[in-house]
Protein backbone atom coordinates (compact mmCIF):
# COMPACT_ATOMS: atom_id res chain seq x y z
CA UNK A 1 83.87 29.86 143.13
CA UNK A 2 82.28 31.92 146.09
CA UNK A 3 78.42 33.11 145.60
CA UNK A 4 78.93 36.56 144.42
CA UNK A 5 75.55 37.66 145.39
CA UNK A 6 75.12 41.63 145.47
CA UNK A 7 78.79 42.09 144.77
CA UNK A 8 77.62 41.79 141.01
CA UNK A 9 76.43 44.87 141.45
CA UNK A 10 79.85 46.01 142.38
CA UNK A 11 82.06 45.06 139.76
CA UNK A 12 82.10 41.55 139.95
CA UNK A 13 83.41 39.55 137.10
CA UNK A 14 84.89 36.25 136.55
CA UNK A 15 88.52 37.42 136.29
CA UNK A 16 87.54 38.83 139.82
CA UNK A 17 86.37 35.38 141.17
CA UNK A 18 89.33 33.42 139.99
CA UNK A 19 91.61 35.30 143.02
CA UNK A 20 88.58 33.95 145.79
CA UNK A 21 88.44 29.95 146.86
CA UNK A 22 84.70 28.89 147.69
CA UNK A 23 85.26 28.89 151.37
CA UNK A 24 86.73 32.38 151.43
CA UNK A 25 84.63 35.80 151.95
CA UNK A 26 85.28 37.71 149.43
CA UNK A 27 84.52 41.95 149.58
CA UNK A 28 85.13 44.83 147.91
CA UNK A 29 85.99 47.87 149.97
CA UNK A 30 84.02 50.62 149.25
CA UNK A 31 85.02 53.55 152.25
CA UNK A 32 88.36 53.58 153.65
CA UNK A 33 88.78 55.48 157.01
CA UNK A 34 91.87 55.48 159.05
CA UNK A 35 92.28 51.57 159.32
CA UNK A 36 88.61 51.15 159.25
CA UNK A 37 87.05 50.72 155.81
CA UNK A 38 83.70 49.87 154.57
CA UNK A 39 83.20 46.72 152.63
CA UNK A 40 80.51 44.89 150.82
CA UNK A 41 80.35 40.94 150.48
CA UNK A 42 77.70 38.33 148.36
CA UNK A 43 75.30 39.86 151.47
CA UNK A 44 76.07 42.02 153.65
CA UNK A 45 78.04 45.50 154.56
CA UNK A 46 80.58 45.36 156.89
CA UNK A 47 82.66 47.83 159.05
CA UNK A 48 86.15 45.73 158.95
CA UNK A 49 89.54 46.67 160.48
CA UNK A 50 92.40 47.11 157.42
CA UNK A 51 94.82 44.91 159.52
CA UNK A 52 98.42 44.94 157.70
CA UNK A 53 97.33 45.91 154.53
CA UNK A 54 97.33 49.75 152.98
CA UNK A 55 94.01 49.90 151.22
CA UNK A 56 92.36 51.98 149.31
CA UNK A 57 88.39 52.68 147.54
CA UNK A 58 87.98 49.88 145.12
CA UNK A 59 90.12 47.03 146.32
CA UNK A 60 89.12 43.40 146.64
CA UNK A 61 89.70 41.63 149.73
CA UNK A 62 88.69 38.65 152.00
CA UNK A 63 87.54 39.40 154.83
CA UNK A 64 87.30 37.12 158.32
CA UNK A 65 86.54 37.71 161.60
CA UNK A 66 85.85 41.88 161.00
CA UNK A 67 89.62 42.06 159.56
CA UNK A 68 91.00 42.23 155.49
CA UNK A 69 93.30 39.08 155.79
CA UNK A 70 94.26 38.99 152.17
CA UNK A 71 94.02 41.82 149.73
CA UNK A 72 94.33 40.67 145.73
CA UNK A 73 96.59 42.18 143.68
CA UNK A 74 95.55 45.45 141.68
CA UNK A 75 94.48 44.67 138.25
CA UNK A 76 94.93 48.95 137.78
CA UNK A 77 95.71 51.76 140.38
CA UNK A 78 95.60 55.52 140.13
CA UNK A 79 98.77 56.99 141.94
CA UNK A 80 99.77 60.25 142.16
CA UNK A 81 102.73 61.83 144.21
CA UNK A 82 101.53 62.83 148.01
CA UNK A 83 100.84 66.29 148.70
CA UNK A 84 103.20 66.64 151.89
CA UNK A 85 105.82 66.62 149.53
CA UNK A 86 108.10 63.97 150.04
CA UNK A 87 109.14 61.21 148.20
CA UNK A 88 105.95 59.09 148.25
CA UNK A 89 103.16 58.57 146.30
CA UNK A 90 98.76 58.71 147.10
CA UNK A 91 96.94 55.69 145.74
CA UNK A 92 93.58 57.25 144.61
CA UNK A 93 92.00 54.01 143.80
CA UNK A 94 92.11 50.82 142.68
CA UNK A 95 90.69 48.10 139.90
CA UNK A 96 88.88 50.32 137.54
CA UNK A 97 88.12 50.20 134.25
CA UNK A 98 87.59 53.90 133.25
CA UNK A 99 88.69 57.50 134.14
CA UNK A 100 86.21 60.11 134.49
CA UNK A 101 88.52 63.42 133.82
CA UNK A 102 85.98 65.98 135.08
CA UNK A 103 86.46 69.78 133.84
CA UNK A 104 83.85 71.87 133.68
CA UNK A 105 82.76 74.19 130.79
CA UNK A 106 81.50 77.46 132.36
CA UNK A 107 84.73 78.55 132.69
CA UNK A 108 88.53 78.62 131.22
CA UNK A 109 89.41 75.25 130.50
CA UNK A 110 93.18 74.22 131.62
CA UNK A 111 94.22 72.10 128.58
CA UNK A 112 97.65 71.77 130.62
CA UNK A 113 95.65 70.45 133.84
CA UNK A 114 93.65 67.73 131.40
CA UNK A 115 97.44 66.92 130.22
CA UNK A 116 98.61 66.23 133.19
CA UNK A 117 95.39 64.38 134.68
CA UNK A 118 95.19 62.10 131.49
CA UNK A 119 98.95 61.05 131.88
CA UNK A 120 97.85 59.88 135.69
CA UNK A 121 94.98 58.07 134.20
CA UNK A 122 96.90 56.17 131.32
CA UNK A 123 99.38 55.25 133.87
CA UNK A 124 97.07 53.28 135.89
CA UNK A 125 96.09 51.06 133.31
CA UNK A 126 92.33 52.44 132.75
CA UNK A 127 91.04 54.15 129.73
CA UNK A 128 90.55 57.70 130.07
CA UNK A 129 87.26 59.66 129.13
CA UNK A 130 87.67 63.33 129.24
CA UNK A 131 83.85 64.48 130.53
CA UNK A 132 83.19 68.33 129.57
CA UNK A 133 80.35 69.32 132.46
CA UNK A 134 77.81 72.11 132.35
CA UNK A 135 77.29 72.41 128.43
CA UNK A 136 74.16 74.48 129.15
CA UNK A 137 75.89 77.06 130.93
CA UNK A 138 78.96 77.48 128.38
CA UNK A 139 79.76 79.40 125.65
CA UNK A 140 81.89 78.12 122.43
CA UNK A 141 81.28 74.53 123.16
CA UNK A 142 82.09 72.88 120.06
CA UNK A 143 85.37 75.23 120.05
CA UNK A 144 86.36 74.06 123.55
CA UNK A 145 85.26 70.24 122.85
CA UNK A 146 87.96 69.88 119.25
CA UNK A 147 90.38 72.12 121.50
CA UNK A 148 90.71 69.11 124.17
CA UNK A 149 90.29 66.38 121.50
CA UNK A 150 93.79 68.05 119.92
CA UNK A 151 95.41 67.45 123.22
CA UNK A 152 93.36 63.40 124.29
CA UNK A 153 94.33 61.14 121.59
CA UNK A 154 93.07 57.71 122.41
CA UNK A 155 89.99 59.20 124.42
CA UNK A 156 86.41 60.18 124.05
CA UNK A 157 85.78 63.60 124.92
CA UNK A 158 82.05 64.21 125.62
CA UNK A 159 79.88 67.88 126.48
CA UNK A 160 77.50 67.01 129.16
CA UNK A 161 74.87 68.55 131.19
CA UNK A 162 73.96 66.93 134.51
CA UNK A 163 71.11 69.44 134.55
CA UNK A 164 69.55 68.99 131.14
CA UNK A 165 70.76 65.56 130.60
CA UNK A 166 72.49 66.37 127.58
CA UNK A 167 74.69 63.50 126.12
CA UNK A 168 74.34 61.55 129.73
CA UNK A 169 72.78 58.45 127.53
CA UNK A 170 76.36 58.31 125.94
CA UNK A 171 78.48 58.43 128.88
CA UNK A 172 75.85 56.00 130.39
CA UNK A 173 75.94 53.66 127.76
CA UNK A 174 79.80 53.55 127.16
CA UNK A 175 80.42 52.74 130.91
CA UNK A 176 81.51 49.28 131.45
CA UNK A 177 82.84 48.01 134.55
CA UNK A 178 83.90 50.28 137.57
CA UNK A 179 84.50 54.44 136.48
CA UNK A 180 86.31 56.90 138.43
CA UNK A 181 85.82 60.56 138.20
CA UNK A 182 88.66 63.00 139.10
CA UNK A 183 89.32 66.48 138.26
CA UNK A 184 89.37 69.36 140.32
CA UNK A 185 86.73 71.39 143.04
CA UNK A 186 83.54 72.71 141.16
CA UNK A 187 83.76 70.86 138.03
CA UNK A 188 80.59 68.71 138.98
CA UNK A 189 81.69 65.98 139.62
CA UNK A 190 79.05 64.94 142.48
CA UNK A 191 76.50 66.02 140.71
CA UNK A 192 77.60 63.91 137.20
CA UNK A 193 78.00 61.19 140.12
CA UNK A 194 74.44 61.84 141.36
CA UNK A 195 72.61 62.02 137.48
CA UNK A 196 74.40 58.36 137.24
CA UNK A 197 73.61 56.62 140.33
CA UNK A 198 70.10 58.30 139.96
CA UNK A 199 69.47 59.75 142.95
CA UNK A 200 70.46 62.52 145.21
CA UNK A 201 73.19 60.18 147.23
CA UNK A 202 76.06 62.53 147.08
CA UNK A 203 76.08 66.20 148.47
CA UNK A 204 76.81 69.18 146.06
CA UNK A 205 77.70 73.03 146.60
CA UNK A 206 77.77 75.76 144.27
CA UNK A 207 81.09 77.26 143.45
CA UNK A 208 82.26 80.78 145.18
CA UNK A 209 80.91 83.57 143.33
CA UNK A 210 83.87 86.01 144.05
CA UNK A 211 86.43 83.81 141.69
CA UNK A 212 84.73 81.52 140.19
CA UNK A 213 86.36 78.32 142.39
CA UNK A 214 84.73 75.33 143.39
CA UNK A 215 84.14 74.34 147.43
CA UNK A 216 85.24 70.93 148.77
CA UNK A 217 82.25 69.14 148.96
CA UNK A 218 83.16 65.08 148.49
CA UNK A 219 85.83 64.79 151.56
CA UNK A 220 86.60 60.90 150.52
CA UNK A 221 86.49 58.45 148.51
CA UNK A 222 83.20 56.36 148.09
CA UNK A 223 82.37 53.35 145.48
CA UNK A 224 78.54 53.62 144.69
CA UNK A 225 76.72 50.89 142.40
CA UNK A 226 75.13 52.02 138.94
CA UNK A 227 71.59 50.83 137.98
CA UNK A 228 72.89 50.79 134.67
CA UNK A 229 76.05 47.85 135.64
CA UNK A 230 79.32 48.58 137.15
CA UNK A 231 79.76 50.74 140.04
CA UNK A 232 81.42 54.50 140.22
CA UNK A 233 83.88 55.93 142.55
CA UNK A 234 83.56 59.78 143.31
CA UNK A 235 86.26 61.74 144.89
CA UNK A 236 87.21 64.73 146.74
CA UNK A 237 88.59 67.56 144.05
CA UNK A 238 91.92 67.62 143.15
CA UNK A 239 93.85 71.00 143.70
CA UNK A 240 96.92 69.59 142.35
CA UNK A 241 98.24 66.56 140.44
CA UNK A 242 101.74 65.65 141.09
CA UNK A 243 102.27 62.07 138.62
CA UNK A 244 104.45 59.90 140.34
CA UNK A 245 106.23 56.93 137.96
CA UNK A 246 104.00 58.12 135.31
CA UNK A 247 106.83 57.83 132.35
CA UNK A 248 104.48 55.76 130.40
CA UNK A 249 101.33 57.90 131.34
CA UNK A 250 102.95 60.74 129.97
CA UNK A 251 104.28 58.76 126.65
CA UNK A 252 100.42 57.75 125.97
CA UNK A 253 99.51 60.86 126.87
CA UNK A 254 101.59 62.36 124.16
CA UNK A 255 101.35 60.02 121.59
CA UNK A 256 101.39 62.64 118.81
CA UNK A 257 104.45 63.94 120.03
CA UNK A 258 106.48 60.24 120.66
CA UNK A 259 105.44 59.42 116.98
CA UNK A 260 107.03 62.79 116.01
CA UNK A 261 110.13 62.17 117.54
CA UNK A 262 110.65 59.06 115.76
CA UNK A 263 111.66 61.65 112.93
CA UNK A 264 114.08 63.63 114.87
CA UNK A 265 117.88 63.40 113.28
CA UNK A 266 119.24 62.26 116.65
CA UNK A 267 118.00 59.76 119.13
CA UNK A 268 118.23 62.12 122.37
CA UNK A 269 116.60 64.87 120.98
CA UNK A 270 114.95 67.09 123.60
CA UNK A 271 112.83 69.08 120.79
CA UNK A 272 114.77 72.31 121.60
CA UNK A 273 116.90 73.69 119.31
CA UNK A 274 119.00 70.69 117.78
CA UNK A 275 119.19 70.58 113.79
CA UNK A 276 117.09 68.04 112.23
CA UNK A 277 114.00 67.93 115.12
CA UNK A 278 110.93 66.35 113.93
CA UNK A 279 108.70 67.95 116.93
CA UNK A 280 109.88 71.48 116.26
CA UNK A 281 109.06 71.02 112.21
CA UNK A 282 105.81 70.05 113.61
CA UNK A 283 105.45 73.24 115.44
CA UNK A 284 106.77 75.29 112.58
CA UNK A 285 104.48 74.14 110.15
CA UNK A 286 101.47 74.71 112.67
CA UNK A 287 100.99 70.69 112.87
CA UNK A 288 101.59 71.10 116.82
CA UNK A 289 100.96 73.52 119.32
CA UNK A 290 104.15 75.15 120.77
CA UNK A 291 102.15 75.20 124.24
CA UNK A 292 101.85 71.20 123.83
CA UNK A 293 105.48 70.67 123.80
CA UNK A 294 106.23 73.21 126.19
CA UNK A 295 103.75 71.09 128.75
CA UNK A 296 105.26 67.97 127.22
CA UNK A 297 108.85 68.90 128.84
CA UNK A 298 107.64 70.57 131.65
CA UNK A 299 106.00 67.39 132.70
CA UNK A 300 109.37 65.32 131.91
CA UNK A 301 111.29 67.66 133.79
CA UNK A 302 109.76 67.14 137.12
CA UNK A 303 111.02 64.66 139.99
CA UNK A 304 109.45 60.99 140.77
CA UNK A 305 108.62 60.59 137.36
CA UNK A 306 111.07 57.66 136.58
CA UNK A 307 112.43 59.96 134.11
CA UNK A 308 114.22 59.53 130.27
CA UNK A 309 115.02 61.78 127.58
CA UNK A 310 112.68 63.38 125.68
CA UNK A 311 111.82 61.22 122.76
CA UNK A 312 114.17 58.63 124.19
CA UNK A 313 111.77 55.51 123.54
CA UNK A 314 111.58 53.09 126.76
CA UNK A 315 110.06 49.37 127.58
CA UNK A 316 106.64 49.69 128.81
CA UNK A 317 106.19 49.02 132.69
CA UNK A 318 104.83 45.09 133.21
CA UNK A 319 101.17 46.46 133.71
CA UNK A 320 101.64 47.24 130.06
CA UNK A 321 102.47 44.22 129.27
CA UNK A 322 99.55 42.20 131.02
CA UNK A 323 101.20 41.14 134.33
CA UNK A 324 99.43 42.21 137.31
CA UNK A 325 100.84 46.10 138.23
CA UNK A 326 102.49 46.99 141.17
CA UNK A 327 100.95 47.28 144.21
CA UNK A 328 102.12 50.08 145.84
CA UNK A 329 100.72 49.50 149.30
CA UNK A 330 102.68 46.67 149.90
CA UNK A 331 105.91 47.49 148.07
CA UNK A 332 106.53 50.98 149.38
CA UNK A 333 106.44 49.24 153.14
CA UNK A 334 107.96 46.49 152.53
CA UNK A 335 110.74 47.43 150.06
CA UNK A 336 110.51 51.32 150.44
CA UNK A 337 109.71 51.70 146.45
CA UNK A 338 107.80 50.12 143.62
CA UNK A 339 110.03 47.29 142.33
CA UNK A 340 110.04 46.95 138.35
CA UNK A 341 108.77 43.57 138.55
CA UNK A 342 106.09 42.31 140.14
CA UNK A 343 106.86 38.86 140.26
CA UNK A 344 110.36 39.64 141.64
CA UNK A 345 108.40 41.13 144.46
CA UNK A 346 105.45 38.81 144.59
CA UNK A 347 108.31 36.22 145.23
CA UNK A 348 110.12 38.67 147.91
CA UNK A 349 106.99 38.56 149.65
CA UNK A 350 106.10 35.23 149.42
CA UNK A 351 109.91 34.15 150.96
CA UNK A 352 110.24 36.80 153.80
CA UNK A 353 106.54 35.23 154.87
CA UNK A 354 107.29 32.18 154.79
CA UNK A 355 110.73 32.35 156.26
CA UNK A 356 110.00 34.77 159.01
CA UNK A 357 106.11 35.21 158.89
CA UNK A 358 104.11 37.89 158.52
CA UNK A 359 105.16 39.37 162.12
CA UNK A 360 108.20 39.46 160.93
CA UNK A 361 107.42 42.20 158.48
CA UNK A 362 105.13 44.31 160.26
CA UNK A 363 106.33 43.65 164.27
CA UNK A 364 109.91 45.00 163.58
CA UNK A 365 111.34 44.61 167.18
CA UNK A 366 114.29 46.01 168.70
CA UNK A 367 117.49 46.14 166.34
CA UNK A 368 118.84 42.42 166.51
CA UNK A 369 115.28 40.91 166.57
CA UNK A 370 113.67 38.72 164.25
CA UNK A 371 112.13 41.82 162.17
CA UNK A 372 115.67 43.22 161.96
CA UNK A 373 116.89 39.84 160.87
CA UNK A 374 114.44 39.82 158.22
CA UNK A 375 115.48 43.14 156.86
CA UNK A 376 119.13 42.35 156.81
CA UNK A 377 118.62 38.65 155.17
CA UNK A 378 115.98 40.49 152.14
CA UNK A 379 118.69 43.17 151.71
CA UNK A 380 121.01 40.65 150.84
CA UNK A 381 118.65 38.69 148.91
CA UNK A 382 117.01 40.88 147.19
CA UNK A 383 119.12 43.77 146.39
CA UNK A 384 117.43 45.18 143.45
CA UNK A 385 114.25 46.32 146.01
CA UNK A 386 117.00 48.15 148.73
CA UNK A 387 114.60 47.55 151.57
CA UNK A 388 114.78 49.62 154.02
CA UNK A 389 115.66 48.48 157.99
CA UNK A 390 112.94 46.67 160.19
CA UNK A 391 112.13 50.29 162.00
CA UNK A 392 110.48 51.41 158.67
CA UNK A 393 108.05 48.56 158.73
């Protein structure tokens, strides 16, 4: 096992140093820019070159020679769909243990935006904490705080104040591993980021006093270590969350309403108006919130979601299960989409290297070269993946 030096600082654990030989370099990238990331190893901080591989904050690598030659597989990964609006998703970042869902208090709380940011977080394969900023400058907080527990079941949902310090001990003391904190421009997220770390590392703005919205202030992604363990990944805000795959996210997101639909009369109920509906007796007894289910199908209804009927009970995806998850970096290049199992594609990747090599896979070449060749062959192969031609690569 490598010397993990100051990359205990960073997350390191032993699960982590079982992917790493003892001659390798092993880093964790904490910066990505345009090919060029920032990475820490046992002793240094590097500027390296991303090579091949479509990184991201949080990702652990070996490094050699200023270039990521090996990136290990993502233990968890928060995706969401891109905002140019095709069919393609953003990965947010990688291997953490914890999501930070940042809304702040001073003003209306979206319990539909929460909905939709704790189905992205469940889907990753983190735990979810739902973190309520500026208590001292709300109103109704304990009204506001058992209106979001209704809607997180499975999470912690904590009031805190950056400023006063209110309830930071708790968050601090319940962190474990590597958080991320998303949510939306304004909701303090910087400044939670900067009470944590402990010092003034990250820059903060005030939000627009006309209406009320927050400036862009983070413009990327940065991993930070905590004096207290673990290390924290801040983000720009999020003005919208499109979930991409996130069937499961959005079944553990509404728990309350999957176990209700276990009750329904028939098994592809979509909690409308059929006879016999176990969600809508909810909502007619006041049990559920008609807004909840309304959200509920509204987020089953949109595209890229790997979709199912409503209370149409499915297999969890293999993350679920304890394999390693996809990793979307290499599977949406490669095979144009996120294969349903990752040992399937592991084992694409593996052949196609060491059948045609890596330049193979990212050269391409004209149409009849060896890249083409390799496209053609895995198509044949490996049909389930429908890779796409060597010019995609």
């Amino acid at each position: 096992m490598p010397d993990p030096g100051q990359l205990v600082q960073y997350g390191w654990t032993e699960a982590v140093s079982e992917s790493f030989t003892h001659d390798s370099t092993p880093a964790r990238i904490t910066r990505v820019d345009r090919g060029i990331c920032d990475a820490i190893t046992s002793g240094d901080q590097l500027r390296v070159r991303s090579g091949w591989f479509d990184l991201c904050t949080g990702d652990w690598v070996t490094v050699a020679d200023g270039t990521v030659v090996d990136l290990v597989p993502r233990r968890t990964a928060i995706m969401r769909a891109a905002v140019t609006g095709r069919a393609e998703s953003q990965l947010l970042a990688a291997n953490v243990d914890a999501v930070g869902i940042v809304t702040a208090l001073d003003g209306e709380v979206d319990l539909g935006r929460i909905e939709r940011m704790l189905a992205l977080a469940w889907e990753s394969g983190a735990q979810p904490i739902v973190i309520l900023t500026k208590s001292d400058a709300a109103e109704h907080v304990v009204d506001t705080v058992a209106a979001v527990q209704a809607i997180a079941p499975g999470c912690s949902v904590l009031a805190i104040s950056a400023v006063t310090g209110d309830a930071l001990d708790i968050l601090t003391a319940m962190l474990d591993g590597t958080i991320v904190l998303i949510g939306p421009s304004g909701a303090g997220k910087s400044t939670l980021a900067n009470a944590l770390i402990g010092a003034e590392v990250l820059a903060t703005n005030a939000v627009r006093t006309v209406d009320g919205k927050g400036r862009h202030t983070t413009v990327h992604r940065e991993l930070f270590p905590l004096p207290s363990g673990g290390a924290l990944i801040d983000t720009p805000g999020l003005r919208g969350i499109g979930l991409w795959d996130a069937a499961d996210g959005i079944e553990l997101a509404f728990r309350d309403i999957e176990s209700l639909a276990e009750q329904c009369r028939f098994g592809d109920c979509r909690h409308d108006a059929e006879p016999g509906c176990g969600v809508l007796a909810a909502v007619e007894s006041g049990e559920l919130k008609e807004r909840r289910v309304a959200s509920y199908r509204e987020l089953l209804s949109r595209p890229g979601l790997g979709h199912r009927q409503p209370g149409r009970r499915q297999p969890r995806a293999a993350r679920r299960d304890g394999a390693p998850p996809a990793r979307p970096g290499y599977e949406e290049r490669v095979c144009g989409q996120r294969p349903s199992n990752q040992h399937q594609a592991d084992w694409c990747r593996v052949e196609m290297r060491r059948s045609y090599g890596m330049d193979a896979l990212v050269g391409g070449g004209p149409r009849g070269g060896a890249g083409y060749r390799a496209a053609f062959d895995a198509r044949i192969l490996f049909r389930p993946f429908v890779l796409r031609t060597a010019r995609s690569f």
